[in-house]
C-alpha atoms as a PDB file:
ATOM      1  CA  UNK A   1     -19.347  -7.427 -18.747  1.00  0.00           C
ATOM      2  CA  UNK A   2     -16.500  -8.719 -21.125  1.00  0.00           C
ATOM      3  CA  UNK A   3     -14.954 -12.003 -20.498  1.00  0.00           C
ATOM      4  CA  UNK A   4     -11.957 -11.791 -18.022  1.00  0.00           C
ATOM      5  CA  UNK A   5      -8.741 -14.044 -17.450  1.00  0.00           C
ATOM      6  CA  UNK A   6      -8.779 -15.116 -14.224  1.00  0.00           C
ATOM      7  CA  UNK A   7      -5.692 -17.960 -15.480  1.00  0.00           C
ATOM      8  CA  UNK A   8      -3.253 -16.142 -12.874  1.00  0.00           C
ATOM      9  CA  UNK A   9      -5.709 -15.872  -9.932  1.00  0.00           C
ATOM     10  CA  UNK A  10      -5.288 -17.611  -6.731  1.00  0.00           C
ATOM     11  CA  UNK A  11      -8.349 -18.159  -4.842  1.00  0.00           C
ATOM     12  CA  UNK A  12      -9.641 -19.495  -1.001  1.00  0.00           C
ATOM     13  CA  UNK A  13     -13.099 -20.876  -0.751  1.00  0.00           C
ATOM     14  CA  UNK A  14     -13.916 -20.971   2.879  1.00  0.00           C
ATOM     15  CA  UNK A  15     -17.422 -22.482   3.360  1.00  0.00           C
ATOM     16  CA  UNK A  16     -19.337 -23.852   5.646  1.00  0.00           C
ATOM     17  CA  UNK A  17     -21.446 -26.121   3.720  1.00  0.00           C
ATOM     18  CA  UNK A  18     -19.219 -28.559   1.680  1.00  0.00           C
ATOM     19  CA  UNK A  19     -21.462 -29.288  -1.394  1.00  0.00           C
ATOM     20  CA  UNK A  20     -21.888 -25.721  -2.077  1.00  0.00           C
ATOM     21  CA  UNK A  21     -18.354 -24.769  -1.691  1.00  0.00           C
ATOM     22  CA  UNK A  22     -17.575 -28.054  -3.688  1.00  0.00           C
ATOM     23  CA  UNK A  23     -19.812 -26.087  -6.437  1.00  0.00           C
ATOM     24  CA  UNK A  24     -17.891 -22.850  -5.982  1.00  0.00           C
ATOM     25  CA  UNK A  25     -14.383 -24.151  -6.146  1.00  0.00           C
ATOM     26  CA  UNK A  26     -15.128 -26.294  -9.685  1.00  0.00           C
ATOM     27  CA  UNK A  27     -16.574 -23.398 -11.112  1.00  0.00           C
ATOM     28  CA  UNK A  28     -13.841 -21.197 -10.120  1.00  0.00           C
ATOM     29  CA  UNK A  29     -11.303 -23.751 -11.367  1.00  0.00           C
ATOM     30  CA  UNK A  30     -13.434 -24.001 -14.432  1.00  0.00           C
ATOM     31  CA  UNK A  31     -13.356 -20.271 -15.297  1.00  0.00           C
ATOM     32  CA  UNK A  32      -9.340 -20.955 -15.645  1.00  0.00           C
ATOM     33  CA  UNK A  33      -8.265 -19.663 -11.758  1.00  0.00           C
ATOM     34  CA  UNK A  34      -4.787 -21.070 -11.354  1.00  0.00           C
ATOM     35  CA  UNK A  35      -5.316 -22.350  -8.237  1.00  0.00           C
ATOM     36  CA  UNK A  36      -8.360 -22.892  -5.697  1.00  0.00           C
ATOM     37  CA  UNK A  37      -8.005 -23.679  -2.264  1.00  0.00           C
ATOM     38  CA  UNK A  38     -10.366 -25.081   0.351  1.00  0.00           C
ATOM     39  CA  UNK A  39     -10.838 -24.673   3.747  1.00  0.00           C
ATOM     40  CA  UNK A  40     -13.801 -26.373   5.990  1.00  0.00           C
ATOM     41  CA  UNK A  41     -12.952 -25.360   9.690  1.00  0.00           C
ATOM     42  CA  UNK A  42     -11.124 -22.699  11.441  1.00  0.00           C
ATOM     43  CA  UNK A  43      -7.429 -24.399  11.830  1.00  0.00           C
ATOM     44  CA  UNK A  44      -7.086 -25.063   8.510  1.00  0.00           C
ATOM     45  CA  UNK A  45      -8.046 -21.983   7.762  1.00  0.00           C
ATOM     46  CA  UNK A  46      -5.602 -19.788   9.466  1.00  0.00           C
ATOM     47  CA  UNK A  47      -2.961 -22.511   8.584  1.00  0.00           C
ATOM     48  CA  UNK A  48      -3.915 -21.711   4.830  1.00  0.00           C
ATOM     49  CA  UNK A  49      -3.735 -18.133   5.072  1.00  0.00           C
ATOM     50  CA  UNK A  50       0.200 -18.525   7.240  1.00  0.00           C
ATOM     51  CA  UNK A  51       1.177 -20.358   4.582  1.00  0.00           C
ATOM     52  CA  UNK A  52      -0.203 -19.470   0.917  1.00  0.00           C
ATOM     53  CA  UNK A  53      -1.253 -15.514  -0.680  1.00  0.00           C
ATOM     54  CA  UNK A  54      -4.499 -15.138  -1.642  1.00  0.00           C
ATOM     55  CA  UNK A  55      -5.983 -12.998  -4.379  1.00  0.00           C
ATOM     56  CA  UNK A  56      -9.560 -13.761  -3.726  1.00  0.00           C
ATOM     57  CA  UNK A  57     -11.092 -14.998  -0.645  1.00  0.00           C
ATOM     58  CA  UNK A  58     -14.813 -16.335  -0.535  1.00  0.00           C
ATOM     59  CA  UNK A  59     -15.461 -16.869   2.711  1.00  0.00           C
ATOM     60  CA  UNK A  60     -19.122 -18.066   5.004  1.00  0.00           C
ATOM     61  CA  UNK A  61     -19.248 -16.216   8.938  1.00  0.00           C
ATOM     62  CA  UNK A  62     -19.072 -19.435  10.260  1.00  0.00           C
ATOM     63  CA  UNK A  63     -17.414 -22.551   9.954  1.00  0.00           C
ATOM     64  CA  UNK A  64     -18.319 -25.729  12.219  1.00  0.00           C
ATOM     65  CA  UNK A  65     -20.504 -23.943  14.007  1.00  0.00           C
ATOM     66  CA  UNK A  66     -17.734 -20.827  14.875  1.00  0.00           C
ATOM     67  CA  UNK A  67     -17.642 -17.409  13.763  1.00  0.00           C
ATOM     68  CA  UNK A  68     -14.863 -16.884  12.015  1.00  0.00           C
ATOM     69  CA  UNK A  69     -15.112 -14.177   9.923  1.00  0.00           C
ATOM     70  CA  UNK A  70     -13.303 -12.177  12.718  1.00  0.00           C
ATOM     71  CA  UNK A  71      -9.997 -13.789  11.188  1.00  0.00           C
ATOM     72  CA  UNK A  72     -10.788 -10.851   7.632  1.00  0.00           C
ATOM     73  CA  UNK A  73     -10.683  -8.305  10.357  1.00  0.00           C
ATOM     74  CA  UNK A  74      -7.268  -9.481  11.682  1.00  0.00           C
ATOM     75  CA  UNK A  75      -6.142 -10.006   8.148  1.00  0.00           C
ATOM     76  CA  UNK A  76      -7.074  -6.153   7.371  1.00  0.00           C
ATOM     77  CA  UNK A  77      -5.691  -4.692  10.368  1.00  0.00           C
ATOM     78  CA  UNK A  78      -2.274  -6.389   9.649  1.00  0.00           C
ATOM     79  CA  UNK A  79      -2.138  -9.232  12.523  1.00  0.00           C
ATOM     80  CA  UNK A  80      -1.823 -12.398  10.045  1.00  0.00           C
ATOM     81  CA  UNK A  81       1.205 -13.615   7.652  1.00  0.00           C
ATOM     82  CA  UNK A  82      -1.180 -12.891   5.172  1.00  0.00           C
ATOM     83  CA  UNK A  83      -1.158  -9.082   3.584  1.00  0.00           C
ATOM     84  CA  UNK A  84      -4.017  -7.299   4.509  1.00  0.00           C
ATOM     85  CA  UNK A  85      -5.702  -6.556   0.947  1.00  0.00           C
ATOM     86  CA  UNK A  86      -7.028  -9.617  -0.742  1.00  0.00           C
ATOM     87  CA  UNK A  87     -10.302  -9.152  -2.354  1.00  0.00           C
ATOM     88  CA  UNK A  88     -12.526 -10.805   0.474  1.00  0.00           C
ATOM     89  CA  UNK A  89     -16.078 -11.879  -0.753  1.00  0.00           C
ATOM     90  CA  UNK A  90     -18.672 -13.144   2.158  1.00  0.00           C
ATOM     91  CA  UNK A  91     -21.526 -15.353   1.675  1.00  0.00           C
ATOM     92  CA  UNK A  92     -24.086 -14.813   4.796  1.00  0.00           C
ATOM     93  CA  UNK A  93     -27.113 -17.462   4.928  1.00  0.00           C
ATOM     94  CA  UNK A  94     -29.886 -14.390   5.265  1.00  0.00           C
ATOM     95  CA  UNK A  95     -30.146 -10.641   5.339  1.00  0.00           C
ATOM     96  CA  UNK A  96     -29.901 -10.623   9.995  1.00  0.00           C
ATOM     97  CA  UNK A  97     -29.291  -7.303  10.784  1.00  0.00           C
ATOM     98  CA  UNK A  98     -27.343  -8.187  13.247  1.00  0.00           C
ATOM     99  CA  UNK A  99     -25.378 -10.354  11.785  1.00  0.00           C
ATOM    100  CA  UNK A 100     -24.635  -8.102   8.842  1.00  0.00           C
ATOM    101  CA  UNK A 101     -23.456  -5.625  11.117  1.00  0.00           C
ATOM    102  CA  UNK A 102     -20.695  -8.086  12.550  1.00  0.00           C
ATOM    103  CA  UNK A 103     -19.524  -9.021   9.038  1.00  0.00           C
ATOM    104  CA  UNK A 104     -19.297  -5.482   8.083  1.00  0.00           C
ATOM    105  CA  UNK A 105     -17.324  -4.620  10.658  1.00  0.00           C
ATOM    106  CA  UNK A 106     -14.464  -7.452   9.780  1.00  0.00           C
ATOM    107  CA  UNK A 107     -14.025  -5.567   6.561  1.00  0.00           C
ATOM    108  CA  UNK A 108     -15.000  -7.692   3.410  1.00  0.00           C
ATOM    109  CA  UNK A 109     -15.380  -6.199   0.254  1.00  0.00           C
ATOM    110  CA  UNK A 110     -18.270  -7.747  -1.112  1.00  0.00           C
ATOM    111  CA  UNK A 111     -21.756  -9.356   0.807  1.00  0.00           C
ATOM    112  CA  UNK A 112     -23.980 -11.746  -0.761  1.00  0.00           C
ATOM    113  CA  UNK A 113     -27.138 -13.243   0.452  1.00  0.00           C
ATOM    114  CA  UNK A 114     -27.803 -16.654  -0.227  1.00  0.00           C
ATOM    115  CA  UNK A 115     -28.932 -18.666  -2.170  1.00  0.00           C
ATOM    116  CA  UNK A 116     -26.966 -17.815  -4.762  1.00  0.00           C
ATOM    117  CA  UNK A 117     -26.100 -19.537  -8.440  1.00  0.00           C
ATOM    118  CA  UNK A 118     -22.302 -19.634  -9.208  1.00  0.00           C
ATOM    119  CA  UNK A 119     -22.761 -17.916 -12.510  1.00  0.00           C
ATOM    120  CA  UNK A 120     -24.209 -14.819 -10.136  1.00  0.00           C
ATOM    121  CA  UNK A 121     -20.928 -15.317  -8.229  1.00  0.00           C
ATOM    122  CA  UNK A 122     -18.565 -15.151 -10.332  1.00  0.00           C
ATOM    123  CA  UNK A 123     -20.180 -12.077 -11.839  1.00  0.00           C
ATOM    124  CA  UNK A 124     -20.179 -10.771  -7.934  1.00  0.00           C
ATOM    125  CA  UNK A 125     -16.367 -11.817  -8.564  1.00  0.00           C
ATOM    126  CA  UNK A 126     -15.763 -10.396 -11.626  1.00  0.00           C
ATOM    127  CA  UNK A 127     -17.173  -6.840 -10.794  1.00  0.00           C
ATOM    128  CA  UNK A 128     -14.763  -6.814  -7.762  1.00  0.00           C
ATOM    129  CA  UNK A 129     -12.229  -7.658 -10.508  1.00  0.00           C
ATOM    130  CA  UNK A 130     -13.417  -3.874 -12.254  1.00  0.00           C
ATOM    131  CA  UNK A 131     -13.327  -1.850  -9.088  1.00  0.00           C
ATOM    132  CA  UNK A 132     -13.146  -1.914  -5.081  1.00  0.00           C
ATOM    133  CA  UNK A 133     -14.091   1.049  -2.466  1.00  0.00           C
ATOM    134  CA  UNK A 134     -11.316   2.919  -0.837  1.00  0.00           C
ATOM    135  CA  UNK A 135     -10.372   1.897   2.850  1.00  0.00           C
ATOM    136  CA  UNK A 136     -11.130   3.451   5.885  1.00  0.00           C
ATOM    137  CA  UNK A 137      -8.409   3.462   8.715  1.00  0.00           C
ATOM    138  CA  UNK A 138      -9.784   3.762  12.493  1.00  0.00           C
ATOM    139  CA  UNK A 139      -8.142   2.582  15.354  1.00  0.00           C
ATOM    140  CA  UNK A 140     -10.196  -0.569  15.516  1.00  0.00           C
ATOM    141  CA  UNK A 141     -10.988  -0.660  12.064  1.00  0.00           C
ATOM    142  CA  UNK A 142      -9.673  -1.377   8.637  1.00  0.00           C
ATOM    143  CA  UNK A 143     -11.638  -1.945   5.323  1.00  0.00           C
ATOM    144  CA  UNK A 144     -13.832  -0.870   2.595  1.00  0.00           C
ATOM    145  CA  UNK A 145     -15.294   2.620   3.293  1.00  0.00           C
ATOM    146  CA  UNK A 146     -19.641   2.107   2.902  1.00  0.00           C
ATOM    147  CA  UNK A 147     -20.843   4.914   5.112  1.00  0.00           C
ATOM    148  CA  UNK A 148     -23.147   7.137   3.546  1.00  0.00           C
ATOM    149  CA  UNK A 149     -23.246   9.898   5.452  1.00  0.00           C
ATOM    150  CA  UNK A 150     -20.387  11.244   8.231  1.00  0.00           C
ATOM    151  CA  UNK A 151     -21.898  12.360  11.685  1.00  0.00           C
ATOM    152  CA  UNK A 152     -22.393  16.275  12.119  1.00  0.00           C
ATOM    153  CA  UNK A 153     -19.033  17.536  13.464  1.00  0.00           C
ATOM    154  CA  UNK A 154     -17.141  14.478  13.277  1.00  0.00           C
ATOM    155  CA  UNK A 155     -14.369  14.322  11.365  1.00  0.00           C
ATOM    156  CA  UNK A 156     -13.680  11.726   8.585  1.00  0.00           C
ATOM    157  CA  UNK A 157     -11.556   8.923   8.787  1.00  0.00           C
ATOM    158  CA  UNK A 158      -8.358   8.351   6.897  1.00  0.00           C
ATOM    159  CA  UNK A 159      -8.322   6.882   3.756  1.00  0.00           C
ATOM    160  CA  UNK A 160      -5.921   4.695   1.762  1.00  0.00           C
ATOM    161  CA  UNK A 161      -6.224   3.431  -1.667  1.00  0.00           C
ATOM    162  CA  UNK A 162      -5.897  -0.531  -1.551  1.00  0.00           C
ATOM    163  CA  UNK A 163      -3.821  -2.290  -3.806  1.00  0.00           C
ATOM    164  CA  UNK A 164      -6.675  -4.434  -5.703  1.00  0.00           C
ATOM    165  CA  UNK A 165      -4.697  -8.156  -6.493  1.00  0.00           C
ATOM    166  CA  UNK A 166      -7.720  -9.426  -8.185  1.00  0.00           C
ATOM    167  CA  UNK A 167      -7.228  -6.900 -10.384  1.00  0.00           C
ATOM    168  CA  UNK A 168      -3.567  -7.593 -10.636  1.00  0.00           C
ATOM    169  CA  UNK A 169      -3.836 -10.598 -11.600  1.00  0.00           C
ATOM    170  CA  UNK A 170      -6.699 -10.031 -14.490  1.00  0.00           C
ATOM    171  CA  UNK A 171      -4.559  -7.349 -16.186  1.00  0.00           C
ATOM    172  CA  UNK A 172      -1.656  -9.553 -15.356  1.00  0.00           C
ATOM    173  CA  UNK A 173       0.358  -6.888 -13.656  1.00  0.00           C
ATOM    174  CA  UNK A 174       3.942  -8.757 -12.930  1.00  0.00           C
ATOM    175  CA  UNK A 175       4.071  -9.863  -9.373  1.00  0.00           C
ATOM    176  CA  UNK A 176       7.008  -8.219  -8.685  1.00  0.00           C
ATOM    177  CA  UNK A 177       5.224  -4.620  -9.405  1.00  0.00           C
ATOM    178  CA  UNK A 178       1.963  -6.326  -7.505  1.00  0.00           C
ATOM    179  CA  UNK A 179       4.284  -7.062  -4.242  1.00  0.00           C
ATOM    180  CA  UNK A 180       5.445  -3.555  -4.249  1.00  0.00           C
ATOM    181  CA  UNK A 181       2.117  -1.978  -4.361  1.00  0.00           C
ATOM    182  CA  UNK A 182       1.261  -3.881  -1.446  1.00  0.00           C
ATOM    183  CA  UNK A 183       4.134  -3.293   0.354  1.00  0.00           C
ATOM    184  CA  UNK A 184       3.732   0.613   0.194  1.00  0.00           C
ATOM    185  CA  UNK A 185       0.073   0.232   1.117  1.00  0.00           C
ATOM    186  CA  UNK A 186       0.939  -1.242   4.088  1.00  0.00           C
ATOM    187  CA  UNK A 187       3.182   0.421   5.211  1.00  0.00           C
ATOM    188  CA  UNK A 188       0.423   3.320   4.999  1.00  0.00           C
ATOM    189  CA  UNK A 189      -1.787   1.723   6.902  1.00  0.00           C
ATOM    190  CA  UNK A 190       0.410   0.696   9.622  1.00  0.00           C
ATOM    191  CA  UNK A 191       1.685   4.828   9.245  1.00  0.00           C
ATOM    192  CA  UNK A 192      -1.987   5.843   9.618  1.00  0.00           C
ATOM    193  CA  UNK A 193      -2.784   3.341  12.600  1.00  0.00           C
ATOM    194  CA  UNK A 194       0.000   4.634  14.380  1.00  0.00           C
ATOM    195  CA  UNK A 195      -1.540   8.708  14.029  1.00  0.00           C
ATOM    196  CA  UNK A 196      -4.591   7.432  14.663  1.00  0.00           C
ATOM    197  CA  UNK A 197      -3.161   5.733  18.212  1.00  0.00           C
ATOM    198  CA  UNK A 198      -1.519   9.026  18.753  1.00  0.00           C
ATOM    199  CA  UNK A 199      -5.383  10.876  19.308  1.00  0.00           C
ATOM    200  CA  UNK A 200      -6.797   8.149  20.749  1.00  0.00           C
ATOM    201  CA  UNK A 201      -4.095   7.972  23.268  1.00  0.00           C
ATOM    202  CA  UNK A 202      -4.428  11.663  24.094  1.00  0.00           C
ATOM    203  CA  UNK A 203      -8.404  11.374  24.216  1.00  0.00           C
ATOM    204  CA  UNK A 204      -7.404   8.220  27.182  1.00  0.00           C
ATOM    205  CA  UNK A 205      -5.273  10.502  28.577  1.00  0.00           C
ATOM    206  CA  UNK A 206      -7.717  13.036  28.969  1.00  0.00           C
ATOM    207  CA  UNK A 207     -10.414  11.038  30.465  1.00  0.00           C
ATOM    208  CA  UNK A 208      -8.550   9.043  32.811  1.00  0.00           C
ATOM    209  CA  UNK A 209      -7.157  12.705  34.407  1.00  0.00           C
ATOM    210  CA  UNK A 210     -10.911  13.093  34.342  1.00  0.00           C
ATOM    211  CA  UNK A 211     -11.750  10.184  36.395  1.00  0.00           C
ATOM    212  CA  UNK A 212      -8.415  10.644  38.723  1.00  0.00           C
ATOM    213  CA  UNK A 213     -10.271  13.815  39.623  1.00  0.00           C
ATOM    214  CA  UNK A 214     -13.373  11.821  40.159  1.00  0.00           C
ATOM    215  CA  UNK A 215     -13.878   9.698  43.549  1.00  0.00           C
ATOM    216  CA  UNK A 216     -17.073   8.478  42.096  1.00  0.00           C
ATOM    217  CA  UNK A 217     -15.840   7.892  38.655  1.00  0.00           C
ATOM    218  CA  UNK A 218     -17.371   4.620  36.853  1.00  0.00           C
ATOM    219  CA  UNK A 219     -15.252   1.723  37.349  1.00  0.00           C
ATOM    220  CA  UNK A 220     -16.549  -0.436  34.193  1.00  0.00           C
ATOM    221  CA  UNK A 221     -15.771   2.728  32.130  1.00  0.00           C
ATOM    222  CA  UNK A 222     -12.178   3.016  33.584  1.00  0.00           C
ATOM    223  CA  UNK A 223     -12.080  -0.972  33.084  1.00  0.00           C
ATOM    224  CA  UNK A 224     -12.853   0.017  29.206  1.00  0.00           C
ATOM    225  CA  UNK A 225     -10.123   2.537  28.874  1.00  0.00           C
ATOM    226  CA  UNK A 226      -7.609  -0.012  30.235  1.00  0.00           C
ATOM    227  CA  UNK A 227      -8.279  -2.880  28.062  1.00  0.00           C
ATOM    228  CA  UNK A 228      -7.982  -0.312  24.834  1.00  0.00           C
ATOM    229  CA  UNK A 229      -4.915   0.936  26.851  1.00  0.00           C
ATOM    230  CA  UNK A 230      -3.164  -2.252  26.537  1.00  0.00           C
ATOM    231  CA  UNK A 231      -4.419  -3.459  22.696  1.00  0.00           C
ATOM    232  CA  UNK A 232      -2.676  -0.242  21.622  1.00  0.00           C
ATOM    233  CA  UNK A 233       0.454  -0.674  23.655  1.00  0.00           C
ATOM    234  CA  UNK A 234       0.757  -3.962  22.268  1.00  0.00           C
ATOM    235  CA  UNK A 235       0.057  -2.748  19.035  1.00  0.00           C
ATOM    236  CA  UNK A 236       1.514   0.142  18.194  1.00  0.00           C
ATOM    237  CA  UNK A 237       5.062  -0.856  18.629  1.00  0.00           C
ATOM    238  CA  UNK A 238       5.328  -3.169  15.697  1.00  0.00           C
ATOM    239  CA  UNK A 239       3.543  -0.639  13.735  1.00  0.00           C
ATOM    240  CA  UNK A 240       6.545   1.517  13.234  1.00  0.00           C
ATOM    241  CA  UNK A 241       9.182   0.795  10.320  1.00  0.00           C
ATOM    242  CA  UNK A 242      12.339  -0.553  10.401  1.00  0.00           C
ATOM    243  CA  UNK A 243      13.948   2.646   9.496  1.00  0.00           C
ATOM    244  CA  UNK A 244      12.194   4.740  12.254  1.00  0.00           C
ATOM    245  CA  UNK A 245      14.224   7.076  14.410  1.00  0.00           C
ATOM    246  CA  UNK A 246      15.501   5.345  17.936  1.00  0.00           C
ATOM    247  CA  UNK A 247      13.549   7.832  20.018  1.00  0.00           C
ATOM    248  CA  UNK A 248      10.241   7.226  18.240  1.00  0.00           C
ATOM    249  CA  UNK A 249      10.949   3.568  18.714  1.00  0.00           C
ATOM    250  CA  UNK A 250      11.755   4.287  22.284  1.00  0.00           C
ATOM    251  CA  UNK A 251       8.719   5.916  23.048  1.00  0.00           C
ATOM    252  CA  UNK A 252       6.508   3.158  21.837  1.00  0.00           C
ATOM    253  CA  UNK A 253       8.881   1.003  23.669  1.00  0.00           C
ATOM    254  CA  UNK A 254       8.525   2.754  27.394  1.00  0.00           C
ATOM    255  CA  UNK A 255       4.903   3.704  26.581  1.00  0.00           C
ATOM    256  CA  UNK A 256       4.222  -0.267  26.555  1.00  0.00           C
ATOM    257  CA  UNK A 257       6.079  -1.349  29.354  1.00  0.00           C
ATOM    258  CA  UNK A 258       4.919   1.440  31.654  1.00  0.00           C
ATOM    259  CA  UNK A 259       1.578   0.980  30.372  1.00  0.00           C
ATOM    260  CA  UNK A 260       2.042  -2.856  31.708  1.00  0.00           C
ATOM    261  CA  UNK A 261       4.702  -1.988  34.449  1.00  0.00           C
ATOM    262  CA  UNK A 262       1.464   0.510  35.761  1.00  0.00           C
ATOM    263  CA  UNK A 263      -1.612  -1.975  35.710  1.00  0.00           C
ATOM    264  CA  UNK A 264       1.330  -4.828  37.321  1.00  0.00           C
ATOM    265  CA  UNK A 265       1.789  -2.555  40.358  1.00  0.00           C
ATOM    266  CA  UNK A 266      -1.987  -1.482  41.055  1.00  0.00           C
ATOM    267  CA  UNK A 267      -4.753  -2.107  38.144  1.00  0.00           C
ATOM    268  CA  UNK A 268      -6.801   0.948  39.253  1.00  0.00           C
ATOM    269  CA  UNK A 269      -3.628   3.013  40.340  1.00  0.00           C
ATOM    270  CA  UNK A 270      -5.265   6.178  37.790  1.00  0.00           C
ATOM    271  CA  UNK A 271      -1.897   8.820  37.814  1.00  0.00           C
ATOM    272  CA  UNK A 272       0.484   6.261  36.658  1.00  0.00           C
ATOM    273  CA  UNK A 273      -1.594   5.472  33.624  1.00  0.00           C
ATOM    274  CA  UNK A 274      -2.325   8.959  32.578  1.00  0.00           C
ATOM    275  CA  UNK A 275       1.453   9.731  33.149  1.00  0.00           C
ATOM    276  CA  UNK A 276       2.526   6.823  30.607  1.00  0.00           C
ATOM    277  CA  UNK A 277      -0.028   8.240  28.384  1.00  0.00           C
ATOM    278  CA  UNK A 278       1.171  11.947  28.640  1.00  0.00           C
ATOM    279  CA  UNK A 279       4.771  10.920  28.677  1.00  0.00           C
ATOM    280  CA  UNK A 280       4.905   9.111  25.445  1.00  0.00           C
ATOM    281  CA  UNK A 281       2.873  11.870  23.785  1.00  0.00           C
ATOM    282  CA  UNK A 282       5.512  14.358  24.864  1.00  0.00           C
ATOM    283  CA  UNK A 283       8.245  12.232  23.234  1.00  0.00           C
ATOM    284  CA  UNK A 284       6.222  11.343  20.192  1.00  0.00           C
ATOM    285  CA  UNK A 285       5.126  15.155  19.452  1.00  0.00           C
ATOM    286  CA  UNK A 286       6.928  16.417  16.542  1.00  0.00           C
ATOM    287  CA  UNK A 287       7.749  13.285  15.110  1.00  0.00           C
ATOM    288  CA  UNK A 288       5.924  12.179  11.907  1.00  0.00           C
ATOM    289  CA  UNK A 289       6.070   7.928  10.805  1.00  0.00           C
ATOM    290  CA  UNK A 290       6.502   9.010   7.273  1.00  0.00           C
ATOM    291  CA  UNK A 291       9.304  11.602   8.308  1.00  0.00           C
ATOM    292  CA  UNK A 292      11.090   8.010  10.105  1.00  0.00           C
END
């Protein structure tokens, strides 16, 4: 792989054992990045990501004991200052299934296995530099797409093209075009969460008429529906643009405060919900995010 200039690069080393991510950050700063920054527990590292961008993020699942790479998933799915597309490389101390699963799911780009030498890193590094996997967008998930087959008869999730900063930043695309790119992929996503919301709603709607009809319906299930009930009425709101039409923007608006108005007055009061579900589809059929 040719040599690379990694001289405008701005790099996070989050990791939980300080020698090694000593070792990481001085070989990062000695392949020219033009800044590294260092993070050993969780505050600091959400402080560092409110206040500083990120091209390349190296993180460990766990810092001081706490799993943390949950904070990549908010990062994709747009609930940080940060933008949601920085190159995100995680170092996991074995192959645990389990384990692997719950990294995957925050979205990283990249998984390595320790131990690992830093010369093997920052060739990890710079093939994420070459190339990075589309994103899939889900309701509940954002990030690199690595399924290898789709179920029979489901049907596939969106996909956007990430901006790829690391990239950027080799090729030393101005960071005024950089800014843009992510800008316009964001907006994407947020355009694609919000269709996505849109189905799921109706398939909530759907089952909670279901269970209305139901004396015997299953509580725990019904508790399930209104807990992802209120993450998207929280949600979806702020997912609109600023240049959306006043009725779309009202329709998030009532479908959140009836959704919350509803569970106020009586938590298991079924009609009410399936109502505020219904109701905001009706005002939000027709309407496209990118037609806003």
């Amino acid at each position: 792989m040719p040599s690379l200039d990694f001289s405008q690069v701005h790099a996070l080393v989050a990791v939980d054992d300080s020698s090694f991510g000593k070792k990481v950050a001085d070989s990062f700063r000695s392949a020219g990045f033009a800044s590294v920054a260092q993070a050993g527990e969780a505050g600091t590292l959400q402080s560092t990501l409110a206040e500083s961008v990120f091209d390349l993020i190296l993180i460990t699942p766990h810092l001081n004991g706490g799993f943390i790479a949950s904070i990549i998933r908010d990062m994709r799915d747009g609930r940080l200052g940060h933008h949601p597309f920085p190159i995100v490389i995680t170092l996991l101390p074995a192959a645990d299934t389990d384990l692997v699963r719950r990294v995957i799911d925050c979205g990283p780009d990249d998984i390595v296995v320790m131990p690992i030498e830093t010369t093997a890193l920052m060739s990890r590094v710079a093939s994420n530099a070459q190339q990075r996997k589309p994103f899939i967008i889900t309701g509940s998930f954002t990030g690199p797409d690595r399924r290898k087959d789709i179920r029979p008869g489901a049907a596939p999730a969106p996909q956007i093209e990430p901006p790829n900063p690391l990239a950027a930043r080799v090729r030393r695309v101005p960071d005024m075009v950089l800014r843009a790119q992510i800008s316009q992929a964001r907006l994407r996503l947020d355009a694609v969460k919000v269709e996505r919301y849109t189905v799921e709603i109706g398939w909530l709607e759907r089952a909670i008429s279901q269970m209305a009809r139901d004396p015997n319906h299953d509580q725990s299930r019904l508790d399930i529906h209104l807990a992802r009930l209120v993450q998207i009425a929280d949600d979806l709101p702020r997912r609109l643009p600023d240049r959306a039409a006043p009725r779309v923007k009202g329709a998030a608006a009532n479908f959140a405060s009836n959704i919350t108005a509803a569970l106020n007055a009586d938590r298991h009061a079924i009609p009410p919900l399936a109502a505020a579900c219904a109701g905001f589809l009706a005002e939000f059929r027709g309407e496209t995010v990118a037609a806003c």
